[in-house]
C-alpha atoms as a PDB file:
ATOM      1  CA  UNK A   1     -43.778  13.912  21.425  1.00  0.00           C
ATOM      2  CA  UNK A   2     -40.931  16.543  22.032  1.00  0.00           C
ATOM      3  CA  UNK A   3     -40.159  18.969  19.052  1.00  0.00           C
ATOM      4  CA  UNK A   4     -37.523  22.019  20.897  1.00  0.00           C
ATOM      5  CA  UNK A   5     -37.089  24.538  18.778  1.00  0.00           C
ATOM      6  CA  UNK A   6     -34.452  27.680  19.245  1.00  0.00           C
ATOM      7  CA  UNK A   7     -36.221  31.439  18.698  1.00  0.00           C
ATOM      8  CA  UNK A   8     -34.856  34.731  17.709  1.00  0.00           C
ATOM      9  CA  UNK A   9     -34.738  35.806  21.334  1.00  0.00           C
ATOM     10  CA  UNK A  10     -32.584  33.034  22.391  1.00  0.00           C
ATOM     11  CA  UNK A  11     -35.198  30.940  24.238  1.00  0.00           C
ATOM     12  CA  UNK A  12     -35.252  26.556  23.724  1.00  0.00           C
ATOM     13  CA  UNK A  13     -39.054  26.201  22.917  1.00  0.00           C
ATOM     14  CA  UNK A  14     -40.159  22.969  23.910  1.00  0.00           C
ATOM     15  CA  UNK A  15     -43.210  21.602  22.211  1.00  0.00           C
ATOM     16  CA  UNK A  16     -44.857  18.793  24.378  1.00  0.00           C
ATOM     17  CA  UNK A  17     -47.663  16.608  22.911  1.00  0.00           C
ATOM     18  CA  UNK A  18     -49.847  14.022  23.910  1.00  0.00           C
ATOM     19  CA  UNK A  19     -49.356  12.854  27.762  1.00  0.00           C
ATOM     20  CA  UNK A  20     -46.781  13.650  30.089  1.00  0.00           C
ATOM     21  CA  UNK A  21     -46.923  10.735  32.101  1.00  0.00           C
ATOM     22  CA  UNK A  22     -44.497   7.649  33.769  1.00  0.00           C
ATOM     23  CA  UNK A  23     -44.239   6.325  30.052  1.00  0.00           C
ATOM     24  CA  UNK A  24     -43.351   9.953  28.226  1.00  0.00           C
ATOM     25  CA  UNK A  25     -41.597  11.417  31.615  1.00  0.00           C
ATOM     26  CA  UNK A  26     -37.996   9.661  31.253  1.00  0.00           C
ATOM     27  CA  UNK A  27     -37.705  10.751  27.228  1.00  0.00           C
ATOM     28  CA  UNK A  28     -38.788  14.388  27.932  1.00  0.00           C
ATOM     29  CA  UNK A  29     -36.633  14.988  31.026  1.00  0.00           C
ATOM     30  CA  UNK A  30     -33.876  13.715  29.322  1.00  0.00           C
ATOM     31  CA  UNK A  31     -34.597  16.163  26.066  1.00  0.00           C
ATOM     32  CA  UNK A  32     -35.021  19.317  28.724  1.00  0.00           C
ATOM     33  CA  UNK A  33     -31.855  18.222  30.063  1.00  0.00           C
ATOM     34  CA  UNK A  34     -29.861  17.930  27.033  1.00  0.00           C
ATOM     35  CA  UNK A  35     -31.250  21.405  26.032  1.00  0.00           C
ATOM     36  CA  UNK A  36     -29.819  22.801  28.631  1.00  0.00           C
ATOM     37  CA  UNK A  37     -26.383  20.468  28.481  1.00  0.00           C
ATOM     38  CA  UNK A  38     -26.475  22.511  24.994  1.00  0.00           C
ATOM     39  CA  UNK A  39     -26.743  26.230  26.578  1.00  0.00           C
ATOM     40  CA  UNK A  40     -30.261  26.070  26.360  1.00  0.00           C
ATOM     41  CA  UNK A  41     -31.023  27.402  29.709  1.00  0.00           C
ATOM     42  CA  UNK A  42     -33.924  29.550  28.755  1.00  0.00           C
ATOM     43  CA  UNK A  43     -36.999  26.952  28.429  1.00  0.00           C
ATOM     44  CA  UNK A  44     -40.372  27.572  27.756  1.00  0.00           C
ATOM     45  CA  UNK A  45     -42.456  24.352  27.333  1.00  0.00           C
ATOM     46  CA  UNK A  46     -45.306  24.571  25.458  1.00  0.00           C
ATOM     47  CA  UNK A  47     -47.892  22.620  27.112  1.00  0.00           C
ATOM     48  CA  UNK A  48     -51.348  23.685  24.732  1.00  0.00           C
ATOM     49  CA  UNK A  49     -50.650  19.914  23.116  1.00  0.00           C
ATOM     50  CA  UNK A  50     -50.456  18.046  26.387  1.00  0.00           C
ATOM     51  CA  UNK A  51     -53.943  16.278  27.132  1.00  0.00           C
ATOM     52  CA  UNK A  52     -53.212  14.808  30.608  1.00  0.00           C
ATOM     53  CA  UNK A  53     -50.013  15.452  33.186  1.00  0.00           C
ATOM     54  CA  UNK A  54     -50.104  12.931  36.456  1.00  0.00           C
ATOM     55  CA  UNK A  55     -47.584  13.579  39.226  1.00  0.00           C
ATOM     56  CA  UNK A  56     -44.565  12.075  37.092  1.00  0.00           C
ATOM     57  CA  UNK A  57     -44.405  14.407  34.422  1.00  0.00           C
ATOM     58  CA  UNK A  58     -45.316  17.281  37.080  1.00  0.00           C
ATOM     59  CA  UNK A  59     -41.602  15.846  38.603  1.00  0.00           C
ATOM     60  CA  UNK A  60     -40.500  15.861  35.115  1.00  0.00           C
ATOM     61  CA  UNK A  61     -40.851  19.713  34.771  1.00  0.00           C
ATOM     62  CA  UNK A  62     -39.470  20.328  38.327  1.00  0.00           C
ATOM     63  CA  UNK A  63     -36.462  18.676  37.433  1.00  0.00           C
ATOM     64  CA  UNK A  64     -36.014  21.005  34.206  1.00  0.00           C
ATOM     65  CA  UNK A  65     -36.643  23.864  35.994  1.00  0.00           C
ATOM     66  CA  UNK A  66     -33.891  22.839  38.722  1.00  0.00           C
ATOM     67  CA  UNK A  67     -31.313  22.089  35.604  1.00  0.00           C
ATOM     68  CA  UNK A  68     -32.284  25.661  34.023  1.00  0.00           C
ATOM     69  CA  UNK A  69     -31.425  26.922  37.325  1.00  0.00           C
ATOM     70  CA  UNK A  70     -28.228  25.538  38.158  1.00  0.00           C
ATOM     71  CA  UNK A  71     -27.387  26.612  34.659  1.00  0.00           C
ATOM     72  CA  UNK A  72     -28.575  30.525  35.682  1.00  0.00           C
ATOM     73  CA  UNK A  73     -31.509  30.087  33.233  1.00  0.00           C
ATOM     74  CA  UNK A  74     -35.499  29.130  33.781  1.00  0.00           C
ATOM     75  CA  UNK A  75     -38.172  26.509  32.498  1.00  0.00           C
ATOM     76  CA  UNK A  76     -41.285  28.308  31.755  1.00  0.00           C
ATOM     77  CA  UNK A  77     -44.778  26.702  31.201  1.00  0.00           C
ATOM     78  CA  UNK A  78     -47.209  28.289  28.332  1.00  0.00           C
ATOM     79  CA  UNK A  79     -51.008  27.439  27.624  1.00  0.00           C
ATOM     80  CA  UNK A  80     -51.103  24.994  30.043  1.00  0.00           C
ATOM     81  CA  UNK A  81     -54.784  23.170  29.892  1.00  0.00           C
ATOM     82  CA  UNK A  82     -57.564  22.775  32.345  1.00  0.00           C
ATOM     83  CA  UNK A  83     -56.366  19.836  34.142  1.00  0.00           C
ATOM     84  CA  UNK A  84     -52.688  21.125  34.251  1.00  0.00           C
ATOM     85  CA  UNK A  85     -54.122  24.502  35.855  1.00  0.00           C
ATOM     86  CA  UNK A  86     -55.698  22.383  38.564  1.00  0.00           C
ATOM     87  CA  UNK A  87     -52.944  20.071  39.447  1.00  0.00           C
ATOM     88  CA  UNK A  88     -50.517  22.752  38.989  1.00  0.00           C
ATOM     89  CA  UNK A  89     -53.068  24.996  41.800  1.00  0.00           C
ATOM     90  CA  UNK A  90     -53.149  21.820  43.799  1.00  0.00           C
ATOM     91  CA  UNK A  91     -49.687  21.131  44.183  1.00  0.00           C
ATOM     92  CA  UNK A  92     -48.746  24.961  44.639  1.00  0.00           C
ATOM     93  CA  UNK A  93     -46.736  24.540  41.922  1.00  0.00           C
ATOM     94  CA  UNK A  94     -48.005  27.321  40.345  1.00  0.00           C
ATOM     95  CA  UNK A  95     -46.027  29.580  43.111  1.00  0.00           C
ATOM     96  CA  UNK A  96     -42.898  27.616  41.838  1.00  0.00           C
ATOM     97  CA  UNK A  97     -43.613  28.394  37.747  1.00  0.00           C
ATOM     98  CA  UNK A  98     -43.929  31.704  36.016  1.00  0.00           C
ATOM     99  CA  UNK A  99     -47.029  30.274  33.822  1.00  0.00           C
ATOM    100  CA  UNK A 100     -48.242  32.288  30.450  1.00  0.00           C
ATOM    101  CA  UNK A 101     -50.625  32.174  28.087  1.00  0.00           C
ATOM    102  CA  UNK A 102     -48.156  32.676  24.792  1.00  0.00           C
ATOM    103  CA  UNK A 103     -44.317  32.442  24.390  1.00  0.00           C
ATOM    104  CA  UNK A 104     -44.179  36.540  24.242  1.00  0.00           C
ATOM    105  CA  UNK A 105     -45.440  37.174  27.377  1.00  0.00           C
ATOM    106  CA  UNK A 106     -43.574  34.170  29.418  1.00  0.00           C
ATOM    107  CA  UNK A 107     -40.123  36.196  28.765  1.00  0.00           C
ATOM    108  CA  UNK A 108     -42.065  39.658  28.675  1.00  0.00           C
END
C-alpha cells in the first residue's frame, strides 16, 4: 500500500506497506513518479511498514530517486528494517541513499 502525504516543510511523505516486490514495484514507482510529475520532488519514503524488499522494489526506489533528481529534488529512505539495512549494505546502495531513522532528521 502507498499513502503520500504532503508536510509543513514541503516534503511528499511516502508511506510504503507490506512488500515492495515485482507485484507492488510497478504501482509504487508509478505513485513516486507522479509525486514528483506534481512538484513533489522532495521524497522521503517511509519504509518502517515494509516487511520484505527483493531487488525489484530496490530498482523501484532507484528510479524515484533518479526522477527527484532530474527534478532538482531527492528520495529519502526512513526506518528502513533489518532486511532492507542488509540488502541496502549489500548492494552499496546505502552510499547512493541518505537513510534516517525519522522524517526530522532525513531533511535535518
Amino acid at each position: 500500500m502507498v499513502e503520500i502525504e504532503q508536510t509543513e516543510q514541503g516534503i511528499a511523505l511516502v508511506r510504503l506497506s507490506g512488500r515492495l516486490d515485482a507485484a507492488a514495484a510497478p504501482h509504487v514507482l508509478a505513485r513516486l513518479k507522479d509525486a514528483v510529475a506534481e512538484g513533489r520532488s522532495r521524497l522521503a519514503v517511509d519504509l518502517s511498514e515494509v516487511s520484505f524488499i527483493d531487488s525489484t522494489g530496490l530498482g523501484t526506489l532507484v528510479s524515484g530517486l533518479k526522477a527527484a533528481r532530474r527534478a532538482e529534488g531527492d528520495l529519502r529512505l526512513i526506518a528502513p528494517s533489518a532486511q532492507a539495512q542488509r540488502l541496502l549494505r549489500l548492494t552499496t546502495l546505502d552510499r547512493v541513499f541518505i537513510i534516517s531513522g525519522t522524517l526530522e532528521t532525513a531533511w535535518a
